[in-house]
Protein backbone atom coordinates (compact mmCIF):
# COMPACT_ATOMS: atom_id res chain seq x y z
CA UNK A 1 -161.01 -137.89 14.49
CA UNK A 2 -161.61 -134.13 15.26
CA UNK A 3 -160.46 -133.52 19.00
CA UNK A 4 -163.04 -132.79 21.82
CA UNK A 5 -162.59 -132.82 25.50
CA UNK A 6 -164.29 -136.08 26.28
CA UNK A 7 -166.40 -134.14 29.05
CA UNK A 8 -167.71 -132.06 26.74
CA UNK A 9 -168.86 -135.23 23.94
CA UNK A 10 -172.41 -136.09 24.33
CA UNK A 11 -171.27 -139.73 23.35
CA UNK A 12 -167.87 -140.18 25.15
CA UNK A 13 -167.97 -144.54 25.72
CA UNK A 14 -167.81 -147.84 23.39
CA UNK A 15 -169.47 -150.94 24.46
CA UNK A 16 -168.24 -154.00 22.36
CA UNK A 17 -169.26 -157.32 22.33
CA UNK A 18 -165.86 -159.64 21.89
CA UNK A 19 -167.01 -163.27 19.66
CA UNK A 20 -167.46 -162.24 16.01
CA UNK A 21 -166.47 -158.59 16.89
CA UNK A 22 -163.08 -157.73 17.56
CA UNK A 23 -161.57 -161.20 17.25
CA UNK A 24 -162.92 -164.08 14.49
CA UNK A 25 -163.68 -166.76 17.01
CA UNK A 26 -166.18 -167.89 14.76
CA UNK A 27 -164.47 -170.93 13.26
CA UNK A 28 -162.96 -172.54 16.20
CA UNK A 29 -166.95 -171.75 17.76
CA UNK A 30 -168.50 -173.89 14.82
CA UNK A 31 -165.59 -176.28 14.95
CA UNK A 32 -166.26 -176.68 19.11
CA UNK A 33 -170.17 -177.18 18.58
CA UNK A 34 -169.56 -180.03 16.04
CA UNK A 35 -167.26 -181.94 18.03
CA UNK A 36 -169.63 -181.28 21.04
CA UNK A 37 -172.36 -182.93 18.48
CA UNK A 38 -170.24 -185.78 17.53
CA UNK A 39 -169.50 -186.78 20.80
CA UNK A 40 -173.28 -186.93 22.22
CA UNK A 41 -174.97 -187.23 18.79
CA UNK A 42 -172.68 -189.10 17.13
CA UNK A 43 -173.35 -186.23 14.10
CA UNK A 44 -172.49 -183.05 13.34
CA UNK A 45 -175.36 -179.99 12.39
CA UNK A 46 -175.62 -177.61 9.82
CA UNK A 47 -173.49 -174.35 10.37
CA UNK A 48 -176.74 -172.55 10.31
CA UNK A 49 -178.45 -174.00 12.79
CA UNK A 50 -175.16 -173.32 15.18
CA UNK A 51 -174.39 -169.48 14.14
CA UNK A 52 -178.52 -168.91 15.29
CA UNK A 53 -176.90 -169.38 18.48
CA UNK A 54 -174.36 -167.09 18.38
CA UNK A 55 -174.12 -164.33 21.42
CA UNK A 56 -176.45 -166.62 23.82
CA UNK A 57 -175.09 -167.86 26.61
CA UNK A 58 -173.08 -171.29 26.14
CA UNK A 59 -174.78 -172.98 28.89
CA UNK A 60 -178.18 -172.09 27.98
CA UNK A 61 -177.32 -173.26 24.67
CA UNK A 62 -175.98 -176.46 25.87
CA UNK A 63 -179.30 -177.44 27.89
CA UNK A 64 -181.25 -176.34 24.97
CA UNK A 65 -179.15 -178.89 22.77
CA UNK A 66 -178.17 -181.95 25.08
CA UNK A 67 -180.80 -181.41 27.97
CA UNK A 68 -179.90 -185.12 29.13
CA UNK A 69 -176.63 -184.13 29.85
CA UNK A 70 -175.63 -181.64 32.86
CA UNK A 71 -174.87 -178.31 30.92
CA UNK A 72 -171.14 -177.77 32.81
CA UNK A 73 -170.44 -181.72 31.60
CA UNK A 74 -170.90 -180.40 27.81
CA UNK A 75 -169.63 -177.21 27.59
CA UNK A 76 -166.55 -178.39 29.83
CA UNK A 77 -166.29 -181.26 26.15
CA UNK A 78 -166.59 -177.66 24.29
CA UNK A 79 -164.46 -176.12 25.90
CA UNK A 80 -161.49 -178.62 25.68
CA UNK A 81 -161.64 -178.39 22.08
CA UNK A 82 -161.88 -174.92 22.00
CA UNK A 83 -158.69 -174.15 23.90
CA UNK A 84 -156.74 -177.02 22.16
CA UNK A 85 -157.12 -175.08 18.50
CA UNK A 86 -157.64 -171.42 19.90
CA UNK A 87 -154.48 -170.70 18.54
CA UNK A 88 -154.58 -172.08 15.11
CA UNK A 89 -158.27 -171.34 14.22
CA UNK A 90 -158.77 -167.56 16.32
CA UNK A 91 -157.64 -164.28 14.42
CA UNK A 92 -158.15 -161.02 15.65
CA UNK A 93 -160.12 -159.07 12.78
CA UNK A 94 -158.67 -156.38 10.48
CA UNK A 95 -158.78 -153.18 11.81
CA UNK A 96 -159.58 -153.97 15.15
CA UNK A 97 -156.27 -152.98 16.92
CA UNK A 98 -155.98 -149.27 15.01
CA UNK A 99 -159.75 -148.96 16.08
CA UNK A 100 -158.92 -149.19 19.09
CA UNK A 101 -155.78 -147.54 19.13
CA UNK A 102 -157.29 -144.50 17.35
CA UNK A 103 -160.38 -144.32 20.50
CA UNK A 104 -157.71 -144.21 22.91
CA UNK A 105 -155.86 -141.42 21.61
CA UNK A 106 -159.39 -139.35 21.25
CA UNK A 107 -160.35 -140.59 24.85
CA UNK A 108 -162.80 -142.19 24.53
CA UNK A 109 -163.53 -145.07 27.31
CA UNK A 110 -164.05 -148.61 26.20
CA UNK A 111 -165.61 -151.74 27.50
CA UNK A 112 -166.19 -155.02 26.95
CA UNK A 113 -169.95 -156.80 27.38
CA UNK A 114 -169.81 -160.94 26.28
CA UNK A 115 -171.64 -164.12 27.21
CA UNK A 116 -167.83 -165.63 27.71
CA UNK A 117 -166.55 -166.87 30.73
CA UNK A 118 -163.26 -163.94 32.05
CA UNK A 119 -161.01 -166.77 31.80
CA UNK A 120 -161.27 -167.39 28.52
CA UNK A 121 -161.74 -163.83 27.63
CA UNK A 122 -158.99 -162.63 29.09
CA UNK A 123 -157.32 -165.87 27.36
CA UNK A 124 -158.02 -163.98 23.89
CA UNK A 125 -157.15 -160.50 25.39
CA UNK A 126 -153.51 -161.54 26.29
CA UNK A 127 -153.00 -163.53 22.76
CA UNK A 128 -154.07 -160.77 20.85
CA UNK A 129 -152.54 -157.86 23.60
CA UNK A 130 -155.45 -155.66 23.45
CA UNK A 131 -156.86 -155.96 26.79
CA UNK A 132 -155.20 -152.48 27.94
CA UNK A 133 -157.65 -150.75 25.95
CA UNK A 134 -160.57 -151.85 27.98
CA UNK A 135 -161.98 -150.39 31.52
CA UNK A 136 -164.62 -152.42 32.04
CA UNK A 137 -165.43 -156.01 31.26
CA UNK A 138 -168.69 -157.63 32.04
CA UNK A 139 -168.82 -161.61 31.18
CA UNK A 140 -171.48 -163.94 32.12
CA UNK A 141 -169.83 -164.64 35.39
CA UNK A 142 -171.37 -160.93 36.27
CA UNK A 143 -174.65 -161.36 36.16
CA UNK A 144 -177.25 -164.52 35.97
CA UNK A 145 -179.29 -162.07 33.36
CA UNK A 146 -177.82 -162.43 29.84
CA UNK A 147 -178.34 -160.42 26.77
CA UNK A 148 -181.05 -159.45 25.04
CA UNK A 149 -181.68 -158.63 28.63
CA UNK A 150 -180.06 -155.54 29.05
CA UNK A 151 -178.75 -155.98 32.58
CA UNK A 152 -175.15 -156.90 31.09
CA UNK A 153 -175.08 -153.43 29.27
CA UNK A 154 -176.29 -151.67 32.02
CA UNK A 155 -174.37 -153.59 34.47
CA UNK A 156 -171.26 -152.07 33.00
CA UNK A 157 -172.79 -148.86 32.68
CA UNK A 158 -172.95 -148.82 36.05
CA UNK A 159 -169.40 -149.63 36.07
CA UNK A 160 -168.02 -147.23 34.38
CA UNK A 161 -170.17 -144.46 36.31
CA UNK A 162 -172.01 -143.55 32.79
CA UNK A 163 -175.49 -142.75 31.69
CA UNK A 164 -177.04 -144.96 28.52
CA UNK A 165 -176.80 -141.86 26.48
CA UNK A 166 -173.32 -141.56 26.78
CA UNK A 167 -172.69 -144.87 25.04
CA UNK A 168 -172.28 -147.12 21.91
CA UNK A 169 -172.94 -150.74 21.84
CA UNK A 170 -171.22 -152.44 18.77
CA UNK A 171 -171.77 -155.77 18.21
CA UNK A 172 -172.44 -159.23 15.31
CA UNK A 173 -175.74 -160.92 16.60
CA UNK A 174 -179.12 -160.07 17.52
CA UNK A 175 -178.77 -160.74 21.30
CA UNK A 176 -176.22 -157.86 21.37
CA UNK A 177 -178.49 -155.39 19.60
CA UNK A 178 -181.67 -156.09 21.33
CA UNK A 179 -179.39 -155.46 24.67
CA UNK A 180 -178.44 -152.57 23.26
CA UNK A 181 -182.06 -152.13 22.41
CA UNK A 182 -183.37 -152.92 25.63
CA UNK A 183 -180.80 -150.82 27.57
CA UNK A 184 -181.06 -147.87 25.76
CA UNK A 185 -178.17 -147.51 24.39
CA UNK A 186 -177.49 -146.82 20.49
CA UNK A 187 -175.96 -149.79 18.31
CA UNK A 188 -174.05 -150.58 16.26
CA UNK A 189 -174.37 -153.61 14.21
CA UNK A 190 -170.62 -154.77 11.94
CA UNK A 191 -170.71 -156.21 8.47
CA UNK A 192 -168.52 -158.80 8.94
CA UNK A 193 -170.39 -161.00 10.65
CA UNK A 194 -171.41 -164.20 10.06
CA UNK A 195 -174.65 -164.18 12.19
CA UNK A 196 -177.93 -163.17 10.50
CA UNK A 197 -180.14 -159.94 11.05
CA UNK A 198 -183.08 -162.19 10.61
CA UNK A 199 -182.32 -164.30 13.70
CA UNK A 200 -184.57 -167.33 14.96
CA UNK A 201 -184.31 -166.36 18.63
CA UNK A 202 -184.19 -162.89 18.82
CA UNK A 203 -186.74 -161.50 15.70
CA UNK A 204 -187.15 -157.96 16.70
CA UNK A 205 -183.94 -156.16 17.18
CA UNK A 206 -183.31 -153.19 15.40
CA UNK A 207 -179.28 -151.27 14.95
CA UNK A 208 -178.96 -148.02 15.04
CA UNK A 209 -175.70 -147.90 12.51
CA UNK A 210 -174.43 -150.54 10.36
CA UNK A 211 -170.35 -150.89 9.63
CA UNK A 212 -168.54 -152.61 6.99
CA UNK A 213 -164.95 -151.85 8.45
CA UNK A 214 -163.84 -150.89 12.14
CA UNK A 215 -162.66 -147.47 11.12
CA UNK A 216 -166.30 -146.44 9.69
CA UNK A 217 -167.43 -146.42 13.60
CA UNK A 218 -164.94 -143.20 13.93
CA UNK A 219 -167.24 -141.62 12.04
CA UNK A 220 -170.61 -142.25 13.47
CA UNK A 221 -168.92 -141.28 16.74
CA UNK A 222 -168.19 -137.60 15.43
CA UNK A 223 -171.72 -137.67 14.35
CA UNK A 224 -173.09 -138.24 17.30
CA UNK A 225 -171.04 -135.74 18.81
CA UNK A 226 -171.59 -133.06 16.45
């Protein structure tokens, strides 16, 4: 990446959302919603029906899905089988850590905006040792708005004592880009997701950039800053 003094960058921030992102939590996810459907439902669901979720809140999800059950009671049976096969089932994605490593050496600030709860982000940061990288975090312990709203984006915005236009939002689901969207902030939408453009919930977001590798945002950044 060419060198400019970060003050003088027009874009000089990355916003990224973490699930189906940086790090492939998408198996152990599925895996955790069918074991959370076999246990109330006695039946699991099609993979489909559980990736249209992806990027909304879990315990929104979880009244939507089992509203006779209190939504901390289910997502507390998700999250037990989550943590017992993070290990063996969560991979951080190719690429990911020389992304990153190549934005810190050009300055630029990063952040982190997800519907997880900080304990278990910061669960994945430490396996993975890539939390360093990041300045600002903003879970959905932050705020009781959640994306497509886009008071998480701007609530970390705000943290990091930035302006919309001096930011990227990169992200894998709708809810991320219509934040993005909503916020005012230009996205970024990967290729390696497993989440559809066309999603049920959220039918009217619209990326800015498309990637197919981590290392093709490097160049939308110089773009930008051109």
């Amino acid at each position: 990446m060419t060198e400019t003094n970060r003050t003088d960058r027009k874009v000089n921030t990355v916003l990224f959302d973490f699930d189906g992102t940086l790090v492939n939590t998408n198996d152990v996810i599925i895996a955790s919603w069918q074991h959370t459907y076999m246990h109330y439902r006695g039946r699991e669901e099609s993979p489909e029906k559980i990736t249209a979720c992806f990027g909304e809140p879990l315990l929104l999800t979880m009244a939507r899905e089992f509203p006779e059950v209190d939504p901390e009671e289910s997502a507390e049976v998700y999250r037990r089988y989550q943590q017992q096969y993070a290990e063996e089932l969560v991979k951080i994605f190719p690429g990911i850590k020389e992304l990153l490593e190549s934005l810190k050496k050009s300055g630029f600030r990063m952040g982190i905006v997800t519907s997880r709860t900080r304990e278990s982000l910061d669960r994945y940061l430490n396996m993975f040792a890539i939390g360093s990288y990041f300045e600002a975090m903003v879970t959905c312990e932050d705020t009781d708005i959640h994306k497509p709203n886009p008071e998480p984006i701007l609530l970390c915005l705000k943290k990091m004592d930035i302006t919309a236009e001096e930011a990227v939002m990169v992200g894998d689901s709708p809810f991320d880009i219509k934040c993005a969207n909503n916020a005012g902030v230009k996205s970024v939408l990967v290729d390696w997701r497993i989440t559809e453009s066309g999603h049920t919930l959220i039918d009217d977001a619209k990326e800015d950039y498309t990637i197919e590798k981590p290392a093709e945002l490097i160049n939308i950044l110089e773009s930008l800053n051109r």
